[in-house]
Every structure is written in C-alpha cells, then in structure tokens.
PDB file of N, CA and C in Angstrom:
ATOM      1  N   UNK A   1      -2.898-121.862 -79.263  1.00  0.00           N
ATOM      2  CA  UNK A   1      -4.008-121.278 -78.530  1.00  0.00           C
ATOM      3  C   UNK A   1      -3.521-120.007 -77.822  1.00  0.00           C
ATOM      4  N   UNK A   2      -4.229-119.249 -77.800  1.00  0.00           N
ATOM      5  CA  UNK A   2      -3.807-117.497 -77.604  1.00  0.00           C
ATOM      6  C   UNK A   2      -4.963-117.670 -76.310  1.00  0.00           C
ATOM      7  N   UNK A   3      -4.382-116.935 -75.199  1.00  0.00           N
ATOM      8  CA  UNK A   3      -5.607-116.244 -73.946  1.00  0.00           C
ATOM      9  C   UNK A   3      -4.626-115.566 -72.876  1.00  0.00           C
ATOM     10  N   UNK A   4      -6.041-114.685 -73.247  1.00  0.00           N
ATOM     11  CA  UNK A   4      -5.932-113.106 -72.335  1.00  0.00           C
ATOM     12  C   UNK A   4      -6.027-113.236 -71.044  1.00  0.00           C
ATOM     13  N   UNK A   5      -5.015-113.098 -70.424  1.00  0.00           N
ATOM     14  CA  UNK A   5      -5.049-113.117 -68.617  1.00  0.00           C
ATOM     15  C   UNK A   5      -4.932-111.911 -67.949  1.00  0.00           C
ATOM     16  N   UNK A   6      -5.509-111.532 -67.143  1.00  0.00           N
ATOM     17  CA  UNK A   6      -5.038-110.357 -66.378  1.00  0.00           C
ATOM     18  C   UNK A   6      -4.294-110.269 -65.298  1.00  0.00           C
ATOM     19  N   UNK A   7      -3.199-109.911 -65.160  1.00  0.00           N
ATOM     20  CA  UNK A   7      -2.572-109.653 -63.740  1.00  0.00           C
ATOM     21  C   UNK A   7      -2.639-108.968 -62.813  1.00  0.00           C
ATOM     22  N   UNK A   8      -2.337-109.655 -62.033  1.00  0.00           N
ATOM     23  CA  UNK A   8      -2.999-109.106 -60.353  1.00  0.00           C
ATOM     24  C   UNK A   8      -1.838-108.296 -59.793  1.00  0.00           C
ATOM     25  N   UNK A   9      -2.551-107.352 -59.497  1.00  0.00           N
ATOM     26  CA  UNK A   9      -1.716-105.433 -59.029  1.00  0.00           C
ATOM     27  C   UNK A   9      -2.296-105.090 -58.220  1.00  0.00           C
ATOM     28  N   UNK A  10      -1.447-105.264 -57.370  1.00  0.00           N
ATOM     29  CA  UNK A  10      -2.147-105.004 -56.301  1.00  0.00           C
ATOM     30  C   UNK A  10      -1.952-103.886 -55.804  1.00  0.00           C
ATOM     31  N   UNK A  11      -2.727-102.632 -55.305  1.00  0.00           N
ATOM     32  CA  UNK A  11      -3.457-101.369 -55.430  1.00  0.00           C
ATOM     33  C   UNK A  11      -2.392-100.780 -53.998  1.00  0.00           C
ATOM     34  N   UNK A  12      -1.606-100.257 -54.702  1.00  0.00           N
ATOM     35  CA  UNK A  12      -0.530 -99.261 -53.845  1.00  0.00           C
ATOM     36  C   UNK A  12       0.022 -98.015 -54.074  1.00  0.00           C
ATOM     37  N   UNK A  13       0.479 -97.482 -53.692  1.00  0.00           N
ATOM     38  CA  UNK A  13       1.649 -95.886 -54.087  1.00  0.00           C
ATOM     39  C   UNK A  13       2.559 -96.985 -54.716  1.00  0.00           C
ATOM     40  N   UNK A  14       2.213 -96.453 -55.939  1.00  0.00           N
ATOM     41  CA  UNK A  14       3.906 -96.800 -56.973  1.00  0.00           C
ATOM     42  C   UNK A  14       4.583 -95.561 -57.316  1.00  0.00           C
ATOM     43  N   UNK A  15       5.889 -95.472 -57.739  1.00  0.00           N
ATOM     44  CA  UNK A  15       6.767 -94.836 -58.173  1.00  0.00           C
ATOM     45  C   UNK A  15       6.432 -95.023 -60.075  1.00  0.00           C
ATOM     46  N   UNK A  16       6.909 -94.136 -60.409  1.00  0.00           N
ATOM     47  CA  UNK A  16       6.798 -94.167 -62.188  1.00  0.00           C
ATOM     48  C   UNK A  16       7.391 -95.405 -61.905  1.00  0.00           C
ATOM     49  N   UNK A  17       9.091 -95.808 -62.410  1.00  0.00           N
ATOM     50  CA  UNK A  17       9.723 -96.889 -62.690  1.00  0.00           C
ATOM     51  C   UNK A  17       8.490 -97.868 -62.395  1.00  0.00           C
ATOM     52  N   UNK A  18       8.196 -98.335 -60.894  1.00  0.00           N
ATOM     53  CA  UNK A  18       7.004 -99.352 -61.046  1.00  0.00           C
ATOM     54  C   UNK A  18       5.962 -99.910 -61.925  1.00  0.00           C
ATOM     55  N   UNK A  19       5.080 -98.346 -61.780  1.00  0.00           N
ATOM     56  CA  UNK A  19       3.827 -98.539 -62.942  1.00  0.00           C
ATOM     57  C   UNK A  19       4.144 -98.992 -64.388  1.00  0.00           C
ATOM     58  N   UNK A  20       6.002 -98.198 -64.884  1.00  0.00           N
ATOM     59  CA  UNK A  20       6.606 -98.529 -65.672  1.00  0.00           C
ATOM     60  C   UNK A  20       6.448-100.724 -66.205  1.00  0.00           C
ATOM     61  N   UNK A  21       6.862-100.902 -65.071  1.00  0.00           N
ATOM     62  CA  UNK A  21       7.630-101.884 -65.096  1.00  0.00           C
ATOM     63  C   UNK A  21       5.956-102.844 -65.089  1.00  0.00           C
ATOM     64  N   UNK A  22       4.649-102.665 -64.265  1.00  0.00           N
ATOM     65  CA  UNK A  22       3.625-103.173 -64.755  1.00  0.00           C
ATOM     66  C   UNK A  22       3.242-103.054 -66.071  1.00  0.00           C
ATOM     67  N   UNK A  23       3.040-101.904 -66.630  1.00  0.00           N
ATOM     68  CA  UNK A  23       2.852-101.619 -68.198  1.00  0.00           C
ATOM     69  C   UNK A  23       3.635-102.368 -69.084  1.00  0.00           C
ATOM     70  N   UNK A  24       4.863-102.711 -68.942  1.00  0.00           N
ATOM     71  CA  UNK A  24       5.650-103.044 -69.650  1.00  0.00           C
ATOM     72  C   UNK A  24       6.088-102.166 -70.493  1.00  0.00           C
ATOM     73  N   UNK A  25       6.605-100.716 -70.133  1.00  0.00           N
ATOM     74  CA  UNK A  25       7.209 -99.647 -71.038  1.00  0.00           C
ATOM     75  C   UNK A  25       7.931 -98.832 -70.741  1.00  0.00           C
ATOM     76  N   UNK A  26       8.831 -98.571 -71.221  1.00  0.00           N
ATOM     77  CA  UNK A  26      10.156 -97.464 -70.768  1.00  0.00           C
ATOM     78  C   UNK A  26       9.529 -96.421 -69.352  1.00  0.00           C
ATOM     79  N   UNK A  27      10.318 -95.881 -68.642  1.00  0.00           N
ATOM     80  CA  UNK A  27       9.163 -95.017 -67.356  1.00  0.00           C
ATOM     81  C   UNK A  27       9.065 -93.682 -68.357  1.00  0.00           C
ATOM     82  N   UNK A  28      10.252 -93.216 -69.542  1.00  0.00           N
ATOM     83  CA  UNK A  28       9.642 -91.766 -69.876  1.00  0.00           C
ATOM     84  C   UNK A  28       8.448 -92.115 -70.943  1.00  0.00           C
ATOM     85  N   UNK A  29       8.126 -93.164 -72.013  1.00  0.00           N
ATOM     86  CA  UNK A  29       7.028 -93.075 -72.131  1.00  0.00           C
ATOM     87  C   UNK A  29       5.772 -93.382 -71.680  1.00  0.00           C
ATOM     88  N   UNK A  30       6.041 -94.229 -70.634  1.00  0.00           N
ATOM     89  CA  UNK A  30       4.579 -93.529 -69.175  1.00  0.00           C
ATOM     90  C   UNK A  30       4.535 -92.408 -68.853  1.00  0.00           C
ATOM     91  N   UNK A  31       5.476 -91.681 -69.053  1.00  0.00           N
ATOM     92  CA  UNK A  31       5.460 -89.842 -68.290  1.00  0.00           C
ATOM     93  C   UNK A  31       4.478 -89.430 -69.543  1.00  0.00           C
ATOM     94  N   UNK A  32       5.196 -89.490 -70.637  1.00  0.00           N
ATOM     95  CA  UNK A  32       4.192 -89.025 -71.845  1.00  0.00           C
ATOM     96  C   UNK A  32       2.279 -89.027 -71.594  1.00  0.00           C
ATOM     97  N   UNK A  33       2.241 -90.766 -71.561  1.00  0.00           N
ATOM     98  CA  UNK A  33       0.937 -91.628 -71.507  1.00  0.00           C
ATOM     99  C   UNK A  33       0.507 -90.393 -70.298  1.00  0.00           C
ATOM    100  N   UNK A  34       1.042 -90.419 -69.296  1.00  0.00           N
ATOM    101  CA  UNK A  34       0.167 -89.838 -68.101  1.00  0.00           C
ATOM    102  C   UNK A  34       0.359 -88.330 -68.086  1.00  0.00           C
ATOM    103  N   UNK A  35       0.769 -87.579 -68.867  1.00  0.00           N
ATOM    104  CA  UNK A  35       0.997 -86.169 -69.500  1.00  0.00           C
ATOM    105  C   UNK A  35      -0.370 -85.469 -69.867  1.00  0.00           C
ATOM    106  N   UNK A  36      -1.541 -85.786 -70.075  1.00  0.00           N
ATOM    107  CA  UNK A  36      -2.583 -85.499 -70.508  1.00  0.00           C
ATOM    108  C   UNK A  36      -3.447 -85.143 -69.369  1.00  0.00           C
ATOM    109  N   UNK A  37      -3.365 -86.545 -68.485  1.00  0.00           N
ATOM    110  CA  UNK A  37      -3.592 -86.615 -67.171  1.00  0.00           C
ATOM    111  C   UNK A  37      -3.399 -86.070 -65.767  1.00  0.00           C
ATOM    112  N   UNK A  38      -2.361 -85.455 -66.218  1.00  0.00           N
ATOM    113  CA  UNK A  38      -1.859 -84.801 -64.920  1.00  0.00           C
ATOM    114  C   UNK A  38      -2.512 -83.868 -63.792  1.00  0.00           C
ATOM    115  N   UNK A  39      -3.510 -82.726 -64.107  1.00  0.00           N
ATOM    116  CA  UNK A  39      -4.224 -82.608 -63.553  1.00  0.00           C
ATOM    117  C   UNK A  39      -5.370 -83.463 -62.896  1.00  0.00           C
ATOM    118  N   UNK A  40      -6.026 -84.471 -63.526  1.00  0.00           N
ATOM    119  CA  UNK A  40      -6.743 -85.230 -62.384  1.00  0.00           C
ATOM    120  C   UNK A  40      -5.988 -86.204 -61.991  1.00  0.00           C
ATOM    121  N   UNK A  41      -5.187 -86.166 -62.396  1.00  0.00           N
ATOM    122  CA  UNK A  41      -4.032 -87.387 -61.095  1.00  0.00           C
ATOM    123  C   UNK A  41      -3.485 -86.156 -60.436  1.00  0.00           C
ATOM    124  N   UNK A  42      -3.086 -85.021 -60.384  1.00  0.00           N
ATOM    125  CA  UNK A  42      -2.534 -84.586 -59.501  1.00  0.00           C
ATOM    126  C   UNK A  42      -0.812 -84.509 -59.077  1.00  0.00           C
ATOM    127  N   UNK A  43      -0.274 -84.510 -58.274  1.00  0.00           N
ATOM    128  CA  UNK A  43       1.577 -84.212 -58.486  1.00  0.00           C
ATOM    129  C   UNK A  43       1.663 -85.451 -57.330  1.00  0.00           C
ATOM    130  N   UNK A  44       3.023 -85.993 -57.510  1.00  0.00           N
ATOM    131  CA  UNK A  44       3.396 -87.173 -56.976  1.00  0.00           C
ATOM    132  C   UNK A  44       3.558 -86.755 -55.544  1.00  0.00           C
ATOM    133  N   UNK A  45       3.348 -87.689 -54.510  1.00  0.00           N
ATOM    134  CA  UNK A  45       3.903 -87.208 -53.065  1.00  0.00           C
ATOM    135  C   UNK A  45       5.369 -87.847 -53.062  1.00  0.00           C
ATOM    136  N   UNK A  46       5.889 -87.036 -53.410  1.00  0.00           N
ATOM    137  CA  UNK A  46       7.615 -87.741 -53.290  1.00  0.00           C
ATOM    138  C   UNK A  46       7.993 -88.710 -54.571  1.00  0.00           C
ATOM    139  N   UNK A  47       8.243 -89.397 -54.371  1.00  0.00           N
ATOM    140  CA  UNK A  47       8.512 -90.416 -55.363  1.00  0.00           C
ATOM    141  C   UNK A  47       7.298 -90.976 -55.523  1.00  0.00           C
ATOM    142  N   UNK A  48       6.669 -91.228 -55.011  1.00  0.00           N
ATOM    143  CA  UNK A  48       5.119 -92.063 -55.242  1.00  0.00           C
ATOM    144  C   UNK A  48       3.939 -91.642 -55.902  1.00  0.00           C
ATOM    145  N   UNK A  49       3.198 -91.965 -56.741  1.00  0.00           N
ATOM    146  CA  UNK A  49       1.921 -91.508 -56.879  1.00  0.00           C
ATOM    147  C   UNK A  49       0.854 -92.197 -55.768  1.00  0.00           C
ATOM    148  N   UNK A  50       0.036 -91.794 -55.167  1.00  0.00           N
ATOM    149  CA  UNK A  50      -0.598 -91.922 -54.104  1.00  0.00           C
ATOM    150  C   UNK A  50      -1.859 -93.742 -54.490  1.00  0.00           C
ATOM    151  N   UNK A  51      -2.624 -94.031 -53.634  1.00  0.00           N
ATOM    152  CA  UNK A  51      -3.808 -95.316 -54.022  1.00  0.00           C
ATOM    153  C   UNK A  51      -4.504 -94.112 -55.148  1.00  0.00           C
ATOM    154  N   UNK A  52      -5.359 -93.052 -54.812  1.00  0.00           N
ATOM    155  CA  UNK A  52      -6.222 -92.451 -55.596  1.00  0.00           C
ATOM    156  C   UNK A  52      -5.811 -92.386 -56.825  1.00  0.00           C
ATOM    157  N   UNK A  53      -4.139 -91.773 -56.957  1.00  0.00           N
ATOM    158  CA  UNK A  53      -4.025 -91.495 -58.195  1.00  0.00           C
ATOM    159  C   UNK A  53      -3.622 -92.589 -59.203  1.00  0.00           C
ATOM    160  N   UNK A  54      -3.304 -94.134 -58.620  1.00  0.00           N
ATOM    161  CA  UNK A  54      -2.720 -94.546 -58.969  1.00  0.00           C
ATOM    162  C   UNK A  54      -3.835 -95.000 -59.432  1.00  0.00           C
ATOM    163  N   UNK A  55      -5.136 -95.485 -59.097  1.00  0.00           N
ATOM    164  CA  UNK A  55      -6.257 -95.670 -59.649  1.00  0.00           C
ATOM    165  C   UNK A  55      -6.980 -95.255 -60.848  1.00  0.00           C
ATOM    166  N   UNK A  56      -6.756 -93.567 -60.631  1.00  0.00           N
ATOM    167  CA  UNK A  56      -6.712 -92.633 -62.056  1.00  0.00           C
ATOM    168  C   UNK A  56      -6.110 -93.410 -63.107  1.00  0.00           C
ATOM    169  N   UNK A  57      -4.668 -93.509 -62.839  1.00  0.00           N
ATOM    170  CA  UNK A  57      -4.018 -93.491 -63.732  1.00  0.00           C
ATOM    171  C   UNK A  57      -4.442 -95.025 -64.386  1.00  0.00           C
ATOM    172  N   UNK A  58      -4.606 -95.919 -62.933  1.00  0.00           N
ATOM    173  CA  UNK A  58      -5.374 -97.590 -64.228  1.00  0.00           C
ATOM    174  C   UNK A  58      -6.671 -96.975 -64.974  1.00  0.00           C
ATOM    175  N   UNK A  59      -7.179 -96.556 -63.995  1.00  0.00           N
ATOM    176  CA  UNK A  59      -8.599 -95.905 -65.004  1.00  0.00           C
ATOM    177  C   UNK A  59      -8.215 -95.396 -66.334  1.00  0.00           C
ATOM    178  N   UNK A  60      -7.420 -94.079 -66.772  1.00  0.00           N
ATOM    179  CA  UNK A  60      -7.566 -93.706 -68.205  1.00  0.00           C
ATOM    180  C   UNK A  60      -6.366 -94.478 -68.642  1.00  0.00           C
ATOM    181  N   UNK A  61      -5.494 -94.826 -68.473  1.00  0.00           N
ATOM    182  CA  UNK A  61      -4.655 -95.665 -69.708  1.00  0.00           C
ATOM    183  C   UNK A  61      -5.210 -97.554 -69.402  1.00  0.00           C
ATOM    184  N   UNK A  62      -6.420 -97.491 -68.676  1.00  0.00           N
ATOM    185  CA  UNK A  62      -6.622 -99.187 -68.587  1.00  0.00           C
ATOM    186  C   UNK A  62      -5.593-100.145 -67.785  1.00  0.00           C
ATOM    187  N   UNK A  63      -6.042-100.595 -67.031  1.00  0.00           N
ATOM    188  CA  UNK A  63      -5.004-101.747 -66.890  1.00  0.00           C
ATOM    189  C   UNK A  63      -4.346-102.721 -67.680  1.00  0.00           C
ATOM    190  N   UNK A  64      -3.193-103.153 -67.230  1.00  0.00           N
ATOM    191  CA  UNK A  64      -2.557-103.876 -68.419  1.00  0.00           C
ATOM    192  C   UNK A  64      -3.130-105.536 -68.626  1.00  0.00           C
ATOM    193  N   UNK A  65      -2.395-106.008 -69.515  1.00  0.00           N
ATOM    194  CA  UNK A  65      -3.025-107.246 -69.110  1.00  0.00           C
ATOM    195  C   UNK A  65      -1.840-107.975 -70.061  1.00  0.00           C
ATOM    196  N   UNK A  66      -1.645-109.299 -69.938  1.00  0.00           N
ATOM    197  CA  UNK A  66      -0.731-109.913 -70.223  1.00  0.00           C
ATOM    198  C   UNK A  66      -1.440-111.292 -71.510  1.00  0.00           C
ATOM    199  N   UNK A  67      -0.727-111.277 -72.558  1.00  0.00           N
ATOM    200  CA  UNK A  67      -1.228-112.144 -72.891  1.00  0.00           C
ATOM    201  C   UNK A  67      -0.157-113.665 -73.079  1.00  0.00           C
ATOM    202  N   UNK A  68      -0.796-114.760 -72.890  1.00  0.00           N
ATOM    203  CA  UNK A  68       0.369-115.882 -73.125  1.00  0.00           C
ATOM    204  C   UNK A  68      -0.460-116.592 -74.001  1.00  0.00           C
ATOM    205  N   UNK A  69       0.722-117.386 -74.947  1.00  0.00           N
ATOM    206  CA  UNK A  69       0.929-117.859 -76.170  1.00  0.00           C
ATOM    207  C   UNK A  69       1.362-119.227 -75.741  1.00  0.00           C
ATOM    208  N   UNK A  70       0.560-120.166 -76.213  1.00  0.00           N
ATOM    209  CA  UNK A  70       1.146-121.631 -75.542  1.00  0.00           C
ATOM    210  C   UNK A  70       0.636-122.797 -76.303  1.00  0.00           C
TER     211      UNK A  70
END
C-alpha cells in the first residue's frame, strides 16, 4: 500500500542548505530550481531567505511531500 503524506514545515527564514534538506536535494540544485525565480523571491537577507520569500519559493516549486511505502 503506497500513501501520500505531507510534511509539516513549519513557515520560517531558512537558509538554502535547509530548504535543501526539506526538498530532499543537493542545495546547488535548489539554487538552479530557484534561478528562474529570483526576482520575485528577491536576494537573501544574509544567509536566510526571509517568511515572504520562503513562501514564494513553496509556491512555484510546490511543497514537498513525502511518500511512504509500507
């Protein structure tokens, strides 16, 4: 039996590595993924991407979601 769960992310300033590490994908091909984007997300404040942008960024690449196999 296969089902789709979604995980709970809870809505903060992440750092790439982070968002990385939710996605489940290397952090330079999230740089890629969010390369398109960059103007309406805007430039990181420091290490962080901000709540707004980080929102953007679930908005056009979707949130992730996890699936388990059991």
């Amino acid at each position: 039996m296969t089902t789709i769960k979604s995980k709970e992310i809870p809505l903060k300033a992440y750092s790439i590595t982070e968002l990385a590490r939710i996605y489940e994908m290397d952090p330079r091909t999230l740089k890629k993924w969010i390369k398109p984007f960059e103007t309406e997300i805007g430039e990181k404040r420091g290490r962080f991407y901000t709540i707004p942008q980080v929102k953007i960024i679930f908005e056009k690449l979707d949130l992730p979601s996890v699936i388990l196999i059991s």
